[in-house]
Protein backbone atom coordinates (compact mmCIF):
# COMPACT_ATOMS: atom_id res chain seq x y z
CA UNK A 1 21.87 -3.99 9.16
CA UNK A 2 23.71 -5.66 6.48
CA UNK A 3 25.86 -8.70 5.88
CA UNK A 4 24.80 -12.30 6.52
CA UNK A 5 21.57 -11.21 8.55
CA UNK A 6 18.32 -11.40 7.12
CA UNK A 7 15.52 -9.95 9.32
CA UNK A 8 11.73 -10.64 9.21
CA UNK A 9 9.45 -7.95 10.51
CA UNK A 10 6.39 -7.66 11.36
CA UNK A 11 3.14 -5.64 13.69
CA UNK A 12 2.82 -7.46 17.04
CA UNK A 13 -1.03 -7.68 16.96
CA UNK A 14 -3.05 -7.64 13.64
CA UNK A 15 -7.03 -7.13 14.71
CA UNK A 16 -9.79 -7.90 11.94
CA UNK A 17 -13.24 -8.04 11.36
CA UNK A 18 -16.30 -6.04 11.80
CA UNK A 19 -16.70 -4.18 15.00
CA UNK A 20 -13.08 -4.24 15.24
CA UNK A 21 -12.25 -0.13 16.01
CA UNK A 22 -14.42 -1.42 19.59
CA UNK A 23 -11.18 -2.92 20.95
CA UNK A 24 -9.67 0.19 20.68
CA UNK A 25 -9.28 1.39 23.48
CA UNK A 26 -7.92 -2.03 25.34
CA UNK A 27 -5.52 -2.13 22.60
CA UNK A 28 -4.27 1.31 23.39
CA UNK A 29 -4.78 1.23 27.29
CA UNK A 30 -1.27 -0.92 28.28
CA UNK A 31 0.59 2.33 26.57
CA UNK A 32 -0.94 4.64 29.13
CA UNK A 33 -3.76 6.40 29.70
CA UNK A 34 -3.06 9.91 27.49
CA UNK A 35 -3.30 8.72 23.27
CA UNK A 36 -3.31 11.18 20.55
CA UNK A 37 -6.05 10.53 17.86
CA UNK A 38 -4.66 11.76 13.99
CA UNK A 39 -7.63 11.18 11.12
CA UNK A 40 -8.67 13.45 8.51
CA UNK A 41 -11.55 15.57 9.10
CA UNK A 42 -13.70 13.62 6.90
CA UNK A 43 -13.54 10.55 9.22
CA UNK A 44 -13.15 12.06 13.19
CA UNK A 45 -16.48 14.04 12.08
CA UNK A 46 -17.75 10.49 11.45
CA UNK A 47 -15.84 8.57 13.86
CA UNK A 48 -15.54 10.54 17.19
CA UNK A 49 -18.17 9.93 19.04
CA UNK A 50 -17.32 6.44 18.69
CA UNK A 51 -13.83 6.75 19.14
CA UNK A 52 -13.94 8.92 22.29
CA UNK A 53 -16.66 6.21 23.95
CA UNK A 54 -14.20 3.20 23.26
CA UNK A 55 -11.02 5.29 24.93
CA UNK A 56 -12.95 6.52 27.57
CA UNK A 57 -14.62 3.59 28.46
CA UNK A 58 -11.07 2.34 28.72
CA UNK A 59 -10.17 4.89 31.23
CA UNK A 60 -8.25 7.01 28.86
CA UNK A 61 -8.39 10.70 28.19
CA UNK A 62 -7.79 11.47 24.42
CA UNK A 63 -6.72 14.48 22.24
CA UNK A 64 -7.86 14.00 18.34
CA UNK A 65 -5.60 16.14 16.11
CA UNK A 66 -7.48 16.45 12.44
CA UNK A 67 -4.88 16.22 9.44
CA UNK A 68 -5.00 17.24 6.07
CA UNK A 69 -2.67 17.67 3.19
CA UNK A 70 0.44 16.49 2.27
CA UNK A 71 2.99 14.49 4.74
CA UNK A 72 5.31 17.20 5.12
CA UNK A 73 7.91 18.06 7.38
CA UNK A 74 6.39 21.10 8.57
CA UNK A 75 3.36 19.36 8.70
CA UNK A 76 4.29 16.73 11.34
CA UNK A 77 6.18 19.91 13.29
CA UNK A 78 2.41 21.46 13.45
CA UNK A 79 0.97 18.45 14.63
CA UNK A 80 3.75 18.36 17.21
CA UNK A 81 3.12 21.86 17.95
CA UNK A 82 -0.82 21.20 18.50
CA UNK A 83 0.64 18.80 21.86
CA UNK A 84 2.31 21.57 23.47
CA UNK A 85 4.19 20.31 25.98
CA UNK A 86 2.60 17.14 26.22
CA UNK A 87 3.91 14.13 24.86
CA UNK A 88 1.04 11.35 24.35
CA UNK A 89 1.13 8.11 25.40
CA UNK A 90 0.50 6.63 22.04
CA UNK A 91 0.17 7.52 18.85
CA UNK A 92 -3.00 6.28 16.75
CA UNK A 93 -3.36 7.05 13.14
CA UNK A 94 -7.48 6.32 11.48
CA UNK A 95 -8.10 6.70 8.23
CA UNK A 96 -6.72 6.89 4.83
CA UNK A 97 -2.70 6.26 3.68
CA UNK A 98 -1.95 9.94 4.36
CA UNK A 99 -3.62 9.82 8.43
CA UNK A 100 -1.84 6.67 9.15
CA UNK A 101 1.64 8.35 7.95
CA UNK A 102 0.99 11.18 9.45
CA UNK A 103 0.62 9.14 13.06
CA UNK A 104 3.88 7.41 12.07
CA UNK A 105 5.81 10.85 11.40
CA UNK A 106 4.47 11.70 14.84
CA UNK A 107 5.35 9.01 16.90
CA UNK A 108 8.78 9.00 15.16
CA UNK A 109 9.62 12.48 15.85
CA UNK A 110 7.84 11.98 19.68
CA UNK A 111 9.76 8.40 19.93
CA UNK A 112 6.28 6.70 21.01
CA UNK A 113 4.68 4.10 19.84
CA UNK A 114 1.87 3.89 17.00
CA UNK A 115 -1.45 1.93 16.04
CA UNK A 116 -2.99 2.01 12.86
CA UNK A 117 -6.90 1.74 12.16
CA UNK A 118 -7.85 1.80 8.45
CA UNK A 119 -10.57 2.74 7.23
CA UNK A 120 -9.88 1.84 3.50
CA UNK A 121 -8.01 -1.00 2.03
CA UNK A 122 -6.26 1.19 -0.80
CA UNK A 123 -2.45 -0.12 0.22
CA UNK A 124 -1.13 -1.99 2.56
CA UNK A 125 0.85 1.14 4.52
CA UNK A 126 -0.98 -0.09 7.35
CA UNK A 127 1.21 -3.03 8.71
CA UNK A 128 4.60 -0.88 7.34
CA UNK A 129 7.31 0.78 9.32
CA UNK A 130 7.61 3.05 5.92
CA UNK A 131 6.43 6.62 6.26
CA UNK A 132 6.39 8.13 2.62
CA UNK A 133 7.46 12.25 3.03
CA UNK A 134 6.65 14.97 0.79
CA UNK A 135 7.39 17.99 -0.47
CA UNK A 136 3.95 20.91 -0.72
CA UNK A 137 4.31 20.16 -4.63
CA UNK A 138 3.02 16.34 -3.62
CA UNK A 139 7.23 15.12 -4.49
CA UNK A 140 8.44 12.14 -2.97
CA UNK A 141 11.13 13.61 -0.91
CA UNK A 142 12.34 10.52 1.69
CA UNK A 143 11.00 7.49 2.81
CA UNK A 144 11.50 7.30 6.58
CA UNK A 145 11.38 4.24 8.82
CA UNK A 146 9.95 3.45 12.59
CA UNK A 147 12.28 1.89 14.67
CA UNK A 148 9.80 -1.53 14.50
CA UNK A 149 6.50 -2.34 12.77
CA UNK A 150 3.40 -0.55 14.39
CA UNK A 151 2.26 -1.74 17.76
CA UNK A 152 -1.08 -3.60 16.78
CA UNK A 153 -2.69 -2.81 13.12
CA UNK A 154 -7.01 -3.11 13.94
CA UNK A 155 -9.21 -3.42 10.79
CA UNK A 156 -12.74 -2.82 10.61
CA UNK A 157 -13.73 -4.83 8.18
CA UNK A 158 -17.31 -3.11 8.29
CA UNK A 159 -15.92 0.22 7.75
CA UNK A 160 -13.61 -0.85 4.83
CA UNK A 161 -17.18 -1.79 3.32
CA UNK A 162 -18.89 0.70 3.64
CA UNK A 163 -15.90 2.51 1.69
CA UNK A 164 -16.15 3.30 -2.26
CA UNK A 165 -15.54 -0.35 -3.91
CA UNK A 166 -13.19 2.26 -6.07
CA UNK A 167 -10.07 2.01 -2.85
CA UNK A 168 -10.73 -1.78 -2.17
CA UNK A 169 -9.80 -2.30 -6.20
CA UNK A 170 -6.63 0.09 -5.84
CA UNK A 171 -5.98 -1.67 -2.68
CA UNK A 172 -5.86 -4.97 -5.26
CA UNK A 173 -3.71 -3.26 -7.59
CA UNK A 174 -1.44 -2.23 -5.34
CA UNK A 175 -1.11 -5.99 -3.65
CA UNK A 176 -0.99 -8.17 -6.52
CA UNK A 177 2.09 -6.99 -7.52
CA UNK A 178 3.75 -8.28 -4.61
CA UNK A 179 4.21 -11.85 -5.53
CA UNK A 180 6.66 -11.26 -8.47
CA UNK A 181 8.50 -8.21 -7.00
CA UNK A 182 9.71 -10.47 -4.32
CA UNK A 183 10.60 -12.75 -7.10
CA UNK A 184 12.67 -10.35 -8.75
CA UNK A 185 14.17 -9.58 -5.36
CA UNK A 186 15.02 -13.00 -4.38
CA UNK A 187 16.45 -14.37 -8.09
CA UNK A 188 19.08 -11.14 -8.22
CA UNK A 189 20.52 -9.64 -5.73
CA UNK A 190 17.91 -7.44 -3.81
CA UNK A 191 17.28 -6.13 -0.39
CA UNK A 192 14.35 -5.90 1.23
CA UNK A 193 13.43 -2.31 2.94
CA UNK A 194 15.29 -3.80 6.16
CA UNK A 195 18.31 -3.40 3.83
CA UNK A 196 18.75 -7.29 3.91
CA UNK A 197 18.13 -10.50 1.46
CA UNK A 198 15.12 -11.76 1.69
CA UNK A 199 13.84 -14.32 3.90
CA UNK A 200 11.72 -17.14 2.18
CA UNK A 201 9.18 -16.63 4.21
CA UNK A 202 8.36 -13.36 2.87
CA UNK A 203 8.33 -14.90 -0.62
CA UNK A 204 5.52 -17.36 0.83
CA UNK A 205 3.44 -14.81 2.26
CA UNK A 206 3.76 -12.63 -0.99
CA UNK A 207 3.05 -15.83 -2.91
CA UNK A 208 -0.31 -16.46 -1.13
CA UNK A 209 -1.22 -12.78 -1.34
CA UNK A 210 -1.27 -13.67 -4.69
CA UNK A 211 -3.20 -16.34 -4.48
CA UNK A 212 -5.62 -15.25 -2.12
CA UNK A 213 -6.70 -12.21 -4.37
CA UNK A 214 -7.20 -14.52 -7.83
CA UNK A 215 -9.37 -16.43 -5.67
CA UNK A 216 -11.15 -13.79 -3.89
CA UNK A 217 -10.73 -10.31 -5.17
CA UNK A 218 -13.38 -10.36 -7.60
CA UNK A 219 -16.17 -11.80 -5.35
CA UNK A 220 -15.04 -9.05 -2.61
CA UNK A 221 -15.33 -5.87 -4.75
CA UNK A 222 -19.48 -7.41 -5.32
CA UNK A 223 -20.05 -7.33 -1.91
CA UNK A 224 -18.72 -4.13 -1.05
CA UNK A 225 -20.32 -2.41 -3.87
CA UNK A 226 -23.30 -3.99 -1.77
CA UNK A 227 -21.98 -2.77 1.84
CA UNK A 228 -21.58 -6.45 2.93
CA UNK A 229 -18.71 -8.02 4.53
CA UNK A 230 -18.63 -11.91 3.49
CA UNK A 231 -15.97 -14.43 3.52
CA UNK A 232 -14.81 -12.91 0.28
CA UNK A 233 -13.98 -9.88 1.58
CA UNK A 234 -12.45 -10.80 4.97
CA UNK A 235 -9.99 -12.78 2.79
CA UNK A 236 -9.14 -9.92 0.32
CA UNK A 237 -8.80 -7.76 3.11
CA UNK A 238 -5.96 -9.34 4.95
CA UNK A 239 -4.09 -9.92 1.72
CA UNK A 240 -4.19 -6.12 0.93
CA UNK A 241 -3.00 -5.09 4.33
CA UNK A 242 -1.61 -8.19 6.20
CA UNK A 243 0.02 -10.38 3.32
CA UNK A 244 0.55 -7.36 1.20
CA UNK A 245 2.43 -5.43 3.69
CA UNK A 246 4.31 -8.41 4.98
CA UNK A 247 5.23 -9.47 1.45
CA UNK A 248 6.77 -6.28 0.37
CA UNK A 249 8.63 -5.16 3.46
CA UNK A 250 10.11 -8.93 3.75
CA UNK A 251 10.44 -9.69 0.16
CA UNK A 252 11.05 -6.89 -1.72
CA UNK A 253 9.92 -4.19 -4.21
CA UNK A 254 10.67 -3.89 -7.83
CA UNK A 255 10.01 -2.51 -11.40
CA UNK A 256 6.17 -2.41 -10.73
CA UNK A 257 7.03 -0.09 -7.72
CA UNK A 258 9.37 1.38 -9.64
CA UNK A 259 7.12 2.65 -12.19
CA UNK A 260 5.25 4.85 -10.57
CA UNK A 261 8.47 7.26 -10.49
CA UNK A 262 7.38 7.98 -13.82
CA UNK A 263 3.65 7.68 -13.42
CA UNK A 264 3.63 10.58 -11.08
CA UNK A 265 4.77 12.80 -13.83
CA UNK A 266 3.01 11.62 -16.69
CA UNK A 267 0.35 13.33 -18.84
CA UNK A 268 -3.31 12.15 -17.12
CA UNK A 269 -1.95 9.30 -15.48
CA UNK A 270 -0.64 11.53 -12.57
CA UNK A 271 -3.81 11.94 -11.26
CA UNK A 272 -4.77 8.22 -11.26
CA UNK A 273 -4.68 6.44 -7.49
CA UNK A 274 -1.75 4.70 -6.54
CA UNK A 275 -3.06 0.84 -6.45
CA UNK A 276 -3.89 1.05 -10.16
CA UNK A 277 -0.18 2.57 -11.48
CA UNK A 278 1.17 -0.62 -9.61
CA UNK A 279 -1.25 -2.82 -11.02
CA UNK A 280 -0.31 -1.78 -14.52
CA UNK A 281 2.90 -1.69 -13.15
CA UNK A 282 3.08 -5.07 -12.73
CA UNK A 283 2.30 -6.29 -16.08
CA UNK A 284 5.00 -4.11 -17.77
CA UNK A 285 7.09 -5.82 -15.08
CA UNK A 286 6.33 -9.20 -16.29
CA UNK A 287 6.82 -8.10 -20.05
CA UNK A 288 10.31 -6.98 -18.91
CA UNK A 289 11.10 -10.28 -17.70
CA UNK A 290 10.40 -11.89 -20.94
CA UNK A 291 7.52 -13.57 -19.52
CA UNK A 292 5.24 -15.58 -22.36
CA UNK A 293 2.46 -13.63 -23.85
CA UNK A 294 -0.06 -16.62 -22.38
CA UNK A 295 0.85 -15.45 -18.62
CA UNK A 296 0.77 -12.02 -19.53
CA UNK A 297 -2.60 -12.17 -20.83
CA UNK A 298 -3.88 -14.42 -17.43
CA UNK A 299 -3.17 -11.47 -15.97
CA UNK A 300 -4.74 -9.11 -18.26
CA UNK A 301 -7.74 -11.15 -17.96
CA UNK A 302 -7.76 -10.58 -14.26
CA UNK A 303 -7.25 -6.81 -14.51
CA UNK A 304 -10.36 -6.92 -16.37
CA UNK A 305 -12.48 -8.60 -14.63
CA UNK A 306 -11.40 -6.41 -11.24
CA UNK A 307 -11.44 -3.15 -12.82
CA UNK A 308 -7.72 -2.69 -12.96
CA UNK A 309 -5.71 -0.95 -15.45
CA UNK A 310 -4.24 -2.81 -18.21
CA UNK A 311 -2.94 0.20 -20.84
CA UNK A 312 -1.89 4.00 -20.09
CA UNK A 313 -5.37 5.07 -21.42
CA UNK A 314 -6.88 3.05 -18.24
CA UNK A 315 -4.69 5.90 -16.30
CA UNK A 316 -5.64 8.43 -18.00
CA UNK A 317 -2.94 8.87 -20.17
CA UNK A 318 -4.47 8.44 -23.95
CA UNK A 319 -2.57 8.17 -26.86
CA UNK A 320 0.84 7.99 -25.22
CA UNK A 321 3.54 8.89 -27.82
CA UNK A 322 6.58 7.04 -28.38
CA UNK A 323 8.19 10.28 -26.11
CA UNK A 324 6.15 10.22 -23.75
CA UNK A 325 6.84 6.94 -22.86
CA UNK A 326 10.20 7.18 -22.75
CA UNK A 327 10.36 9.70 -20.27
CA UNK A 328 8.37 7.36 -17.78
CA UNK A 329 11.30 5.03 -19.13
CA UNK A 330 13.72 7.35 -17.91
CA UNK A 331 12.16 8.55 -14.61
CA UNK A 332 11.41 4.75 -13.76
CA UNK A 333 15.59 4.55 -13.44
CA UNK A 334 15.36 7.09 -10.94
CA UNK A 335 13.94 4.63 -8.23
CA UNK A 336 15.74 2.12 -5.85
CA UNK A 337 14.28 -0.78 -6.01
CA UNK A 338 14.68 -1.04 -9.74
CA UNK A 339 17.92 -3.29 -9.00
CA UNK A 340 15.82 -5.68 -7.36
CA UNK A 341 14.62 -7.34 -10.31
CA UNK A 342 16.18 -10.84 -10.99
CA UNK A 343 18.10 -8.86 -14.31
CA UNK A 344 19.26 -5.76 -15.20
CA UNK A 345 17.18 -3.62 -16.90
CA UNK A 346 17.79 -0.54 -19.35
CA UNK A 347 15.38 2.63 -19.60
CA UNK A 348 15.22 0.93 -23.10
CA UNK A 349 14.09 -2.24 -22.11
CA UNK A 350 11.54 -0.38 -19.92
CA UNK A 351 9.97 1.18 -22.99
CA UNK A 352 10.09 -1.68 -24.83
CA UNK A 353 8.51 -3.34 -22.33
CA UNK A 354 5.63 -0.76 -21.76
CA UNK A 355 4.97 -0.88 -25.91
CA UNK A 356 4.37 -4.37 -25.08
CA UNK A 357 1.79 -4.07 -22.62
CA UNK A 358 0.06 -1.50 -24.83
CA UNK A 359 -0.58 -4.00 -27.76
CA UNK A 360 -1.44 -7.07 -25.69
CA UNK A 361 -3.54 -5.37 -23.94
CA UNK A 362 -5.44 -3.60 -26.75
CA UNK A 363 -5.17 -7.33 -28.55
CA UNK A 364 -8.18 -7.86 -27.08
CA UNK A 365 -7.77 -11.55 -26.53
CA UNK A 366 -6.45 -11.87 -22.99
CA UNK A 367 -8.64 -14.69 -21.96
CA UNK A 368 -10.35 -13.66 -18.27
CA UNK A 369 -8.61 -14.11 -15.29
CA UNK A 370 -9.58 -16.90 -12.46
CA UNK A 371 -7.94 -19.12 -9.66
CA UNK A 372 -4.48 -20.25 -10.55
């Protein structure tokens, strides 16, 4: 849908706090009585008994389908293939990024609906029609898109906790971003993944993302290196999923998205998690925009003092030559939402704009990062 539109989307029900996988099964039990269960094995060896008491208590009879690997095509055909004939009632993804996509591919291909449980805060896929597809050689291949939002989104707050603090800081990384790729998207002439302009209330929500993580995020990654869930992390937890997700898929991605076209391929950095090439991301994005070394180095300061990356070496990419750079440069032009940012941007500019980054951020003077 294109032309004079503009279209806000968004999960029906959003469930969060601790205990919150125990509604389960009345969330599921209006879209019949026959769900299919997709989690890694990691987490239904962890998670069934309790998952199984809250369907059946609901009066529903469930089949949990354990996935692993990459969200391939073939892949989603053998999870198919695992139904037989039967077609479940619901789908219901639990765990990571890759079991929630998986669901998604599933209920896509089935046409039913989906509900997403996370069990880490790494991104905010979550709350997103998006379902990232790809190859066996881990290659972005597609990114398809549900029909609507997911049905209801429930977040255990207490199991995000009990997580390593290490995917509630890439969860960070990959949020606070959001705020100034919807930015770019709204002062040029961007589209949002709806394929419209933005609406301004996805700037807002991105904006208080934002906001809510430079107020909270630092706080929240103490008490879940603790195992507690406090008001902290409640707060940081609905920007990474909620606001996040909301943010991006109304407002817009941009050159800190962008980026990781070339992260994927780079020397060391490759192997680093998602949330923390977007949160470098971001700052090369700001450098591009000829933002003032002051606001770059707020930001710096932030990274810091969360545990985000500010330089290539933070991603595992050490002594990055001039080359080297370039080519992220180059493969960063590759990737869609590059025209979303309020200007035009070369590869040039790119690189110019990652040598930037590199020598504030080894300056060593970016002053620590706080509340706006």
């Amino acid at each position: 849908m294109t032309g004079h539109y503009r279209i806000f989307g968004t999960p029906p029900r959003y469930l969060q706090g601790p205990g919150a996988l125990d509604q389960l099964g009345t969330v599921a039990a209006p879209f019949g009585a026959t769900p299919v269960v997709i989690g890694d094995a990691f987490i239904l060896e962890k998670l069934r008994s309790r998952i199984e008491t809250v369907l059946r208590a609901a009066g529903l009879t469930p089949t949990l389908l354990s996935f692993g690997g990459e969200i391939t095509y073939p892949a989603v055909d053998d999870l198919k293939a695992s139904l037989g004939d039967r077609v479940p009632s619901v789908a219901i993804g639990i765990g990571g990024g890759k079991s929630l996509d998986a669901a998604k591919a599933l209920a896509l291909k089935l046409g039913v609906n989906v509900i997403t449980v996370p069990t880490i805060a790494s991104n905010d896929s979550p709350t997103s029609a998006s379902i990232a597809m790809y190859d066996d050689r881990h290659v972005m291949i597609s990114v398809d898109r549900l029909s609507h939002n997911p049905q209801t989104v429930i977040v255990d707050t207490q199991l995000i906790a009990n997580a390593p603090a290490a995917f509630l800081r890439a969860g960070i990384g990959d949020a606070i971003s959001k705020k100034f790729e919807a930015d770019g998207c709204l002062a040029g002439t961007g589209v949002t993944p709806f394929g419209t302009r933005p609406l301004l209330t996805g700037i807002a929500v991105a904006d208080l993302c934002y906001r809510t993580l430079r107020r909270h995020a630092t706080d929240a990654l103490r008490a879940v290196e603790r195992g507690e869930v406090d008001d902290s992390v409640e707060a940081t937890i609905e920007a990474i999923i909620l606001m996040s997700g909301l943010g991006f898929e109304n407002g817009g991605l941009s050159l800190s998205h962008s980026l990781t076209r070339g992260l994927v391929k780079a020397r060391g950095a490759s192997k680093a998690i998602h949330g923390q090439h977007v949160a470098w991301g971001v700052l090369v994005q700001l450098a591009a925009e000829d933002r003032s070394d002051a606001e770059i180095a707020d930001l710096i300061g932030f990274h810091r003092k969360t545990g985000l990356a500010c330089r290539l070496s933070d991603l595992g990419m050490e002594d990055a030559t001039d080359a080297e750079i370039d080519e992220i440069a180059a493969l960063t032009m590759t990737a869609p939402h590059l025209k979303n940012l309020g200007r035009p941007v070369t590869a040039a500019d790119v690189a110019s704009a990652i040598h930037r980054i590199e020598a504030l951020a080894a300056d060593g003077h970016a002053r620590p990062g706080g509340v706006d």
